[in-house]
C-alpha atoms as a PDB file:
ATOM      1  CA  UNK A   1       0.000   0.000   0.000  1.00  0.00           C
ATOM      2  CA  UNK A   2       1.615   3.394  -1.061  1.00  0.00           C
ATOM      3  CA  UNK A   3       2.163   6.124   1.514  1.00  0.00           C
ATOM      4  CA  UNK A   4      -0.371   8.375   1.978  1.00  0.00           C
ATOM      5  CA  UNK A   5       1.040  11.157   0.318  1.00  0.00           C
ATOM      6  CA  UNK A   6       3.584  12.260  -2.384  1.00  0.00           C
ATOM      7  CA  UNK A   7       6.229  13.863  -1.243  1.00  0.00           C
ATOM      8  CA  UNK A   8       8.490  16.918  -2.517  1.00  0.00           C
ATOM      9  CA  UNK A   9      11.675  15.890  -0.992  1.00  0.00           C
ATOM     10  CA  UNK A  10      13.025  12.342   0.410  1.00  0.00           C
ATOM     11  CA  UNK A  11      15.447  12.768   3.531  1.00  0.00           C
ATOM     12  CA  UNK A  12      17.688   9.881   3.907  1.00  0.00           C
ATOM     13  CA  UNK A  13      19.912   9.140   7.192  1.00  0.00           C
ATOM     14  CA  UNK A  14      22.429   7.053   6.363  1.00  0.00           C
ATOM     15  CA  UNK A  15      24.407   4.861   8.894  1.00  0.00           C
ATOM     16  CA  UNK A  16      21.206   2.079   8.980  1.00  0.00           C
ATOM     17  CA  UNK A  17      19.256   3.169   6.602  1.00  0.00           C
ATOM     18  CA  UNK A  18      21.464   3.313   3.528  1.00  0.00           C
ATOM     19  CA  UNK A  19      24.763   2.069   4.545  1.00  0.00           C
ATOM     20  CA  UNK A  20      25.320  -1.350   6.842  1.00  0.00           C
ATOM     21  CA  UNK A  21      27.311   1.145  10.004  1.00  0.00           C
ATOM     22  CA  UNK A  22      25.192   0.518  12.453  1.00  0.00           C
ATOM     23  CA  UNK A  23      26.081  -2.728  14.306  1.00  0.00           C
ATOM     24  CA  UNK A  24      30.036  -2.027  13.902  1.00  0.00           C
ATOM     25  CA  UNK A  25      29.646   1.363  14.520  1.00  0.00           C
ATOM     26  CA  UNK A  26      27.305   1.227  17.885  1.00  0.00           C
ATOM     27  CA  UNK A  27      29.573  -1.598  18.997  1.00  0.00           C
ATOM     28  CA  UNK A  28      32.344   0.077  18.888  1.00  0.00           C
ATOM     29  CA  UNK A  29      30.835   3.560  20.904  1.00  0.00           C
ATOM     30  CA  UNK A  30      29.305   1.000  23.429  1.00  0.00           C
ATOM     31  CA  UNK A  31      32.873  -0.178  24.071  1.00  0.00           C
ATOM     32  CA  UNK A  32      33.912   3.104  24.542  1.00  0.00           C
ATOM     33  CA  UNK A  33      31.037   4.399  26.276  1.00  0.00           C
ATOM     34  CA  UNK A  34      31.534   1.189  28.834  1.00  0.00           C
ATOM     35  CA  UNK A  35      35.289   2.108  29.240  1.00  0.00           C
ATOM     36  CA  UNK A  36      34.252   5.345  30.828  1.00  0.00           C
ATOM     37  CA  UNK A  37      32.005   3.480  33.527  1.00  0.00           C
ATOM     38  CA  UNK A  38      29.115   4.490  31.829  1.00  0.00           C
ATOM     39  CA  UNK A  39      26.122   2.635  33.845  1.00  0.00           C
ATOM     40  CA  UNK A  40      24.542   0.692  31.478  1.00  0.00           C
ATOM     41  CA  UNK A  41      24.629  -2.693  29.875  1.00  0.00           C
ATOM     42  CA  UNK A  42      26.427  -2.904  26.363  1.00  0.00           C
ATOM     43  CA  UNK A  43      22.994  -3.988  24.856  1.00  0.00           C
ATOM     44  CA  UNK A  44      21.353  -0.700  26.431  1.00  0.00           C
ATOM     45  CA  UNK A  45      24.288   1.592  25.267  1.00  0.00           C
ATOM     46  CA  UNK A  46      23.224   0.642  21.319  1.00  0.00           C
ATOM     47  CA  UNK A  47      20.050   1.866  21.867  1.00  0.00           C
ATOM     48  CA  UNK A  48      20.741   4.563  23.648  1.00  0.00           C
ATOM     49  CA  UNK A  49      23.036   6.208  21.188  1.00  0.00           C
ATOM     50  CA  UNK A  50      22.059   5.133  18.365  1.00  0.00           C
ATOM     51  CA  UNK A  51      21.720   7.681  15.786  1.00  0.00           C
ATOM     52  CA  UNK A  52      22.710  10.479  17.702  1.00  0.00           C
ATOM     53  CA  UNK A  53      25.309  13.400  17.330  1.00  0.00           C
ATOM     54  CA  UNK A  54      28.499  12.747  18.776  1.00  0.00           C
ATOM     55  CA  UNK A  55      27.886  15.936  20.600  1.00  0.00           C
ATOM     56  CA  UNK A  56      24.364  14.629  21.528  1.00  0.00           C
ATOM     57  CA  UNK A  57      25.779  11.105  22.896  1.00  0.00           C
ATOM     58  CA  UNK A  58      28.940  12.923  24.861  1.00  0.00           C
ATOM     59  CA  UNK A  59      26.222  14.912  26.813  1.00  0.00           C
ATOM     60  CA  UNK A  60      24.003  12.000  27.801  1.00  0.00           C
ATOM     61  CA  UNK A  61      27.148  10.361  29.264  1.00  0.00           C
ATOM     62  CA  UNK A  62      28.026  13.485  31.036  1.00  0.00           C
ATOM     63  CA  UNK A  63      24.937  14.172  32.523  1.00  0.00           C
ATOM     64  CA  UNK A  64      24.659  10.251  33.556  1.00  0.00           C
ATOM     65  CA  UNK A  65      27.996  10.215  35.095  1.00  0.00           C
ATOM     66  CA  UNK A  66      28.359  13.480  36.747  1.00  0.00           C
ATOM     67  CA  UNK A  67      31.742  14.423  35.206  1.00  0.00           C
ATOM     68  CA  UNK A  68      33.114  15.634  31.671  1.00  0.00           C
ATOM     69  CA  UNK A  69      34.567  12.526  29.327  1.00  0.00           C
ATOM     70  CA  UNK A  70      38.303  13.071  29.159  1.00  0.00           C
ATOM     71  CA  UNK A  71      39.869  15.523  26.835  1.00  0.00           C
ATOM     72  CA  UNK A  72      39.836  13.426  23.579  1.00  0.00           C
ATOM     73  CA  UNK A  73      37.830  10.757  24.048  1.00  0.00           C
ATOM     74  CA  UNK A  74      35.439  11.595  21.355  1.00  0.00           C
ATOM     75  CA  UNK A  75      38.548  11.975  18.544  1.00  0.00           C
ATOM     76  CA  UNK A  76      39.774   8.548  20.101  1.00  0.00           C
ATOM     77  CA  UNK A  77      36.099   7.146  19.259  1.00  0.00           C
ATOM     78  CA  UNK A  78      36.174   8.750  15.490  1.00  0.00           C
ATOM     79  CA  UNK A  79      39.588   7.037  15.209  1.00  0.00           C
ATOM     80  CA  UNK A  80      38.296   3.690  16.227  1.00  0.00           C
ATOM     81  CA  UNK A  81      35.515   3.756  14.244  1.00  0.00           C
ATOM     82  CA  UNK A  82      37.477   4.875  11.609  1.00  0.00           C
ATOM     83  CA  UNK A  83      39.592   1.631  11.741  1.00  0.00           C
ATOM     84  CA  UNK A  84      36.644  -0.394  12.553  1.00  0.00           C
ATOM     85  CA  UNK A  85      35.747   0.600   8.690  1.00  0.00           C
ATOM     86  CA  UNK A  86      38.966   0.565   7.137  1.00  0.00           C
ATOM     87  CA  UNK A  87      37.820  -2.650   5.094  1.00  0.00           C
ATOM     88  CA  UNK A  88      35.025  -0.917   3.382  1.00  0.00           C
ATOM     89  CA  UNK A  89      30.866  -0.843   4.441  1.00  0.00           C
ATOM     90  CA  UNK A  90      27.885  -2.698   2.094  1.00  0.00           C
ATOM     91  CA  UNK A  91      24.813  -0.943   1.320  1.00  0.00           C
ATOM     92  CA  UNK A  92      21.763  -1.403   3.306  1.00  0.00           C
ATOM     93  CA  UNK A  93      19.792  -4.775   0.952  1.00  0.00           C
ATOM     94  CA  UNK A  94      18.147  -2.675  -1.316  1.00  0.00           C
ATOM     95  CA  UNK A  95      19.254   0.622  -0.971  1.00  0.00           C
ATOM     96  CA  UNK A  96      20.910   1.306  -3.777  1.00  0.00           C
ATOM     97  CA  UNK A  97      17.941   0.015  -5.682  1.00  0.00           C
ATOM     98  CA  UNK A  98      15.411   2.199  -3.646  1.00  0.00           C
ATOM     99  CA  UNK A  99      17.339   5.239  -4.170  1.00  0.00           C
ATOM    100  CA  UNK A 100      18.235   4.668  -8.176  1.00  0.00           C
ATOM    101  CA  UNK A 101      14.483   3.961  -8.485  1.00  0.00           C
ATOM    102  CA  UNK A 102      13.572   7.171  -6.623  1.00  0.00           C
ATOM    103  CA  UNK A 103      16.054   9.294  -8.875  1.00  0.00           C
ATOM    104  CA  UNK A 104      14.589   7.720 -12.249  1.00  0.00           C
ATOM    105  CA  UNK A 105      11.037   9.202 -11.338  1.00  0.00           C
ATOM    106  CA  UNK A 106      12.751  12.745 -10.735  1.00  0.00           C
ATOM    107  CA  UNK A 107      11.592  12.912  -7.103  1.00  0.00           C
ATOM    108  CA  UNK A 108      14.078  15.340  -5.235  1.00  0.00           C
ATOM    109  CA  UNK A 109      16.376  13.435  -2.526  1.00  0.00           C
ATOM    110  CA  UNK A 110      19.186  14.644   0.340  1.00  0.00           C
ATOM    111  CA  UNK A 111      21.211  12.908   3.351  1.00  0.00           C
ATOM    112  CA  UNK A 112      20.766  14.225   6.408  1.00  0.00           C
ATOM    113  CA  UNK A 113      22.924  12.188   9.216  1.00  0.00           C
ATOM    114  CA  UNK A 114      24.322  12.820  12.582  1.00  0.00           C
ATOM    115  CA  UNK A 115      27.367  11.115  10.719  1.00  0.00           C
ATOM    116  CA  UNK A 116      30.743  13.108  10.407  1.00  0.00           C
ATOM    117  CA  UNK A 117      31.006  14.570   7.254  1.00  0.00           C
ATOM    118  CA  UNK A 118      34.340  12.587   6.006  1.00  0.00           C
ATOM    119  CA  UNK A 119      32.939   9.446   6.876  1.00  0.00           C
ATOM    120  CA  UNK A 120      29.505   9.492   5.012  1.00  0.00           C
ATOM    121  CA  UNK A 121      31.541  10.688   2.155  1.00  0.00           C
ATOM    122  CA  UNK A 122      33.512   7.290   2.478  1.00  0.00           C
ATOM    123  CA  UNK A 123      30.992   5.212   3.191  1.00  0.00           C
ATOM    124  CA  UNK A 124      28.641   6.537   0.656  1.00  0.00           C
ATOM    125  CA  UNK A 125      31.680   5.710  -1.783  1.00  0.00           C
ATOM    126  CA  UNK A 126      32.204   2.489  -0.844  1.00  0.00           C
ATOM    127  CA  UNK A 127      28.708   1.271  -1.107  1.00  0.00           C
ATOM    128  CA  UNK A 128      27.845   2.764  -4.313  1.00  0.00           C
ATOM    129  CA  UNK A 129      25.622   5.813  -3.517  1.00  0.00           C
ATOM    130  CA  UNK A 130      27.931   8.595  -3.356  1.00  0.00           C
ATOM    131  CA  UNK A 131      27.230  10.178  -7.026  1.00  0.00           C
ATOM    132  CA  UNK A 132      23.192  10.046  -5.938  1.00  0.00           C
ATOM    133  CA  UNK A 133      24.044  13.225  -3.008  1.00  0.00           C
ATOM    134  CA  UNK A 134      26.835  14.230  -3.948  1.00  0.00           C
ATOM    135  CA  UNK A 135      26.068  18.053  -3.285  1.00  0.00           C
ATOM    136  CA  UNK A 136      22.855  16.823  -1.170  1.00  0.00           C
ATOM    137  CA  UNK A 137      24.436  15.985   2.187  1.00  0.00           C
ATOM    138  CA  UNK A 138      23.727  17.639   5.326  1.00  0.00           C
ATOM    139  CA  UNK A 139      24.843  16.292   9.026  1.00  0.00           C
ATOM    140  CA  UNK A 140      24.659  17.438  12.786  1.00  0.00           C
ATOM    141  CA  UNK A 141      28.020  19.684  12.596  1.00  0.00           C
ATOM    142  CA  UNK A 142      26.047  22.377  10.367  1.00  0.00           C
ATOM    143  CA  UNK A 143      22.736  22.910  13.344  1.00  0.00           C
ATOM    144  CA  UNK A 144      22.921  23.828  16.914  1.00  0.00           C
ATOM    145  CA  UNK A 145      21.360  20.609  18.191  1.00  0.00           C
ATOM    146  CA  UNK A 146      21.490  17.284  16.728  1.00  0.00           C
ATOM    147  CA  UNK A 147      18.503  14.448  16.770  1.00  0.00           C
ATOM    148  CA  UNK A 148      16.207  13.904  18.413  1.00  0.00           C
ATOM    149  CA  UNK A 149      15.793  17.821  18.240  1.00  0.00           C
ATOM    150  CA  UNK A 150      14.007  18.848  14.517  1.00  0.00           C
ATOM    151  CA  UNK A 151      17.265  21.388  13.387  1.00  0.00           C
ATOM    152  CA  UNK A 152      18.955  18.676  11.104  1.00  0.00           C
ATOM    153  CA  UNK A 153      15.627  17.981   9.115  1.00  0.00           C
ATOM    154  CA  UNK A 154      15.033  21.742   8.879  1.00  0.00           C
ATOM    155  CA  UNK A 155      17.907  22.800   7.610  1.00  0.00           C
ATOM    156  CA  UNK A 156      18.267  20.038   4.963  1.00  0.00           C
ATOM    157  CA  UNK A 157      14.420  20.861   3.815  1.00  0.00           C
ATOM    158  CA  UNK A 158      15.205  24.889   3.844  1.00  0.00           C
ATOM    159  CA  UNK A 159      18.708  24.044   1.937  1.00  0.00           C
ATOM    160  CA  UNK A 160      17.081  21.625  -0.718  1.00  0.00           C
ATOM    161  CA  UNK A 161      14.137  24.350  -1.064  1.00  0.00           C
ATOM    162  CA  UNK A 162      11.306  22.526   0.322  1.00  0.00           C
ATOM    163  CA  UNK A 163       8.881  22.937   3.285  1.00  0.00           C
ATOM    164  CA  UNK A 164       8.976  20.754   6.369  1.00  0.00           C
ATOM    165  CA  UNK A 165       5.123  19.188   5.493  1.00  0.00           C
ATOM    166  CA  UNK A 166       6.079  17.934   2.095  1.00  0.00           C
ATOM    167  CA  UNK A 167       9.019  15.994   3.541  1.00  0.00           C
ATOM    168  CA  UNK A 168       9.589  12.183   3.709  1.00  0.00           C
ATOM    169  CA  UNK A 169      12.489  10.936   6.159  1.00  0.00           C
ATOM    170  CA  UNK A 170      13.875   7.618   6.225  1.00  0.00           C
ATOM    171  CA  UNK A 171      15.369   6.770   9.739  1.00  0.00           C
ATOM    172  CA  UNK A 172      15.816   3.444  11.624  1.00  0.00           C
ATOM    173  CA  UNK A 173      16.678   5.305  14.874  1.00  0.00           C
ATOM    174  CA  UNK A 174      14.556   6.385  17.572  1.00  0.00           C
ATOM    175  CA  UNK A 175      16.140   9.531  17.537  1.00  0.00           C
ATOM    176  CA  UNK A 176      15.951  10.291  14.173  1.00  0.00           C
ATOM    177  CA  UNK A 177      12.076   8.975  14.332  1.00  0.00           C
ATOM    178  CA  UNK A 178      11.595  12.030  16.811  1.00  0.00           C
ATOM    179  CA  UNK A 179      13.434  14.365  15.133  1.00  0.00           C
ATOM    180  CA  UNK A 180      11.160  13.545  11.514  1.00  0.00           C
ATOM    181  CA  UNK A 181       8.097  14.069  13.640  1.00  0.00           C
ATOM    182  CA  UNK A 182       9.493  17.170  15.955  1.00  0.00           C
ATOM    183  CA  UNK A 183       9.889  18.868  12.439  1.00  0.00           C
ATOM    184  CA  UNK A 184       6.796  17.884  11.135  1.00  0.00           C
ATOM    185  CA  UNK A 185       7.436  15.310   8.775  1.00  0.00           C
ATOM    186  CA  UNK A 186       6.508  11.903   7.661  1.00  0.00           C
ATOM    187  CA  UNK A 187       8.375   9.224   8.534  1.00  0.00           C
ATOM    188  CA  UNK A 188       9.453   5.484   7.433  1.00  0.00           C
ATOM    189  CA  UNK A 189      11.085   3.770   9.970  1.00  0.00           C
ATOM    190  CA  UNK A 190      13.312   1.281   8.684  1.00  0.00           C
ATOM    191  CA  UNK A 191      13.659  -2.226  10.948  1.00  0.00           C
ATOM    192  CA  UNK A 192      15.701  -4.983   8.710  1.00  0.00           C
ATOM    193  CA  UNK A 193      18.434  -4.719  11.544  1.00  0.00           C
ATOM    194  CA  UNK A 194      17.416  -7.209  14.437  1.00  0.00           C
ATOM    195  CA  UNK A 195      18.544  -4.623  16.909  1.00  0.00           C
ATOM    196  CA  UNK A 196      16.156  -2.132  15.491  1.00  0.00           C
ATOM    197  CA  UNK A 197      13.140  -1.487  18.206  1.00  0.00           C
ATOM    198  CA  UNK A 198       9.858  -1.770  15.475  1.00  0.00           C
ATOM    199  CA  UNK A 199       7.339  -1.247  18.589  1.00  0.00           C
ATOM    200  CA  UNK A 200       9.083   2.173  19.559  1.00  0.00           C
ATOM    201  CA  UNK A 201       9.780   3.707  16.160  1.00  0.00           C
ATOM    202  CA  UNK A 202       5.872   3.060  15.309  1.00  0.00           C
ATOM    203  CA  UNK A 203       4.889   4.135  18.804  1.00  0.00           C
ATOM    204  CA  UNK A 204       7.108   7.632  18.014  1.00  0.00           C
ATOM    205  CA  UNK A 205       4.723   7.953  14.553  1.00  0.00           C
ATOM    206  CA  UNK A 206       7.067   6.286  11.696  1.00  0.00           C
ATOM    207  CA  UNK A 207       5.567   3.799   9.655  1.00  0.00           C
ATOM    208  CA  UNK A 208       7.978   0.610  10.050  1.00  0.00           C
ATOM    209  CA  UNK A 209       9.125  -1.428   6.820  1.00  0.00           C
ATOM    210  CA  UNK A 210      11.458  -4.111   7.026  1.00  0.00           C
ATOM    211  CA  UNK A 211      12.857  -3.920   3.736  1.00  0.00           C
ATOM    212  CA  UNK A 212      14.170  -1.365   1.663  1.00  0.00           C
ATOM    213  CA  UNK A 213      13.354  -2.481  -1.786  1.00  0.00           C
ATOM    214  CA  UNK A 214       9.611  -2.178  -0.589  1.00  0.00           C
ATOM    215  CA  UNK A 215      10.316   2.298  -0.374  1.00  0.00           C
ATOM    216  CA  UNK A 216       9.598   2.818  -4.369  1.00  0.00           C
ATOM    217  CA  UNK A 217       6.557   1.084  -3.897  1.00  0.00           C
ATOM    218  CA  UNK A 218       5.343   2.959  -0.865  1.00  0.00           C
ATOM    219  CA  UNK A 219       5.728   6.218  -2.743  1.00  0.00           C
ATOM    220  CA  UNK A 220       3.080   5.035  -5.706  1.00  0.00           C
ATOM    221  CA  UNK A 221       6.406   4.583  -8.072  1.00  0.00           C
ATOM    222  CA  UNK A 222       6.224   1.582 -10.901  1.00  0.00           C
END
């Protein structure tokens, strides 16, 4: 059943949603965040920060712990997670498809991730979806607050030329889910990764699909 609307503008995230980060990626914070003596389990840190700013995630330790991280611990986190990916990333199943599909119908698409901006342009390169936003690619670093807040999602929709209402995101975070609705877009919640909560990104307002070759079809395209 197509969505029930046609949107303007498609707003991609992309670790999750286009590009197969997530489970490397969130292990690899958790590890860090655990380190630190963050109180939590590892399986609670991935949820917790998942798809959020590293300035967003650094402040939710903080205020947990009662005490600033150490000077450098977030650069020492960008460095392991920049080794974690050394190897390359895949595309989310069906991405690439989804988005190519989306771009032959002429229906205007951006990125807007709480990624750092060197390493969507790497991942993006290595799974095969750089050329589609190159030019189109917005992250946390450019807006005063990153998801869950709505700044991200405005700013891409103001820079592409488009107003908020006749936005669709694509998230598979919680987060992000909040952020789509706190701006006052639609959302599609993506859930193909097990660790994905379906229940909470539908209870936030996203409408949950489990694959992403099933997105042309969901915006009326043939």
């Amino acid at each position: 059943m197509a969505f029930s609307f046609s949107p303007s503008l498609v707003i991609f995230d992309c670790d999750g949603v286009l590009v197969d980060t997530e489970p490397v990626g969130g292990r690899v914070f958790a590890e860090g965040a655990i380190e630190l003596g963050y109180p939590a389990s590892f399986d609670e840190c991935l949820h917790t920060f998942r798809g959020r700013s590293m300035m967003s995630a650094v402040e939710i330790i903080e205020a947990r712990m009662g005490c600033p991280v150490p000077d450098g611990w977030a650069d020492e986190m960008w460095r392991r997670t920049e080794q974690a990916f050394a190897g390359g990333v895949e595309s989310i199943t069906g991405a690439v498809e989804a988005v190519s599909h989306i771009h032959k119908h002429g229906i205007p698409f951006c990125l807007a991730s709480s990624g750092e901006m060197s390493f969507i342009h790497r991942n993006l390169k290595s799974a095969g979806l750089f050329d589609y936003f190159d030019g189109r690619m917005f992250n946390a670093a450019m807006v005063a607050r990153g998801k869950p807040a709505p700044d991200l999602f405005l700013h891409a929709a103001a820079r592409m030329g488009h107003p908020p209402e006749a936005c669709l995101v694509i998230e598979d975070s919680l987060p992000g889910v909040q952020a789509a609705v706190a701006a006052g877009m639609p959302v599609i919640g993506y859930a193909g990764d097990p660790l994905t909560d379906a229940a909470a990104l539908k209870s936030e307002g996203a409408r949950v699909v489990s694959n992403m070759s099933a997105l042309p079809q969901l915006l009326g395209l043939k």
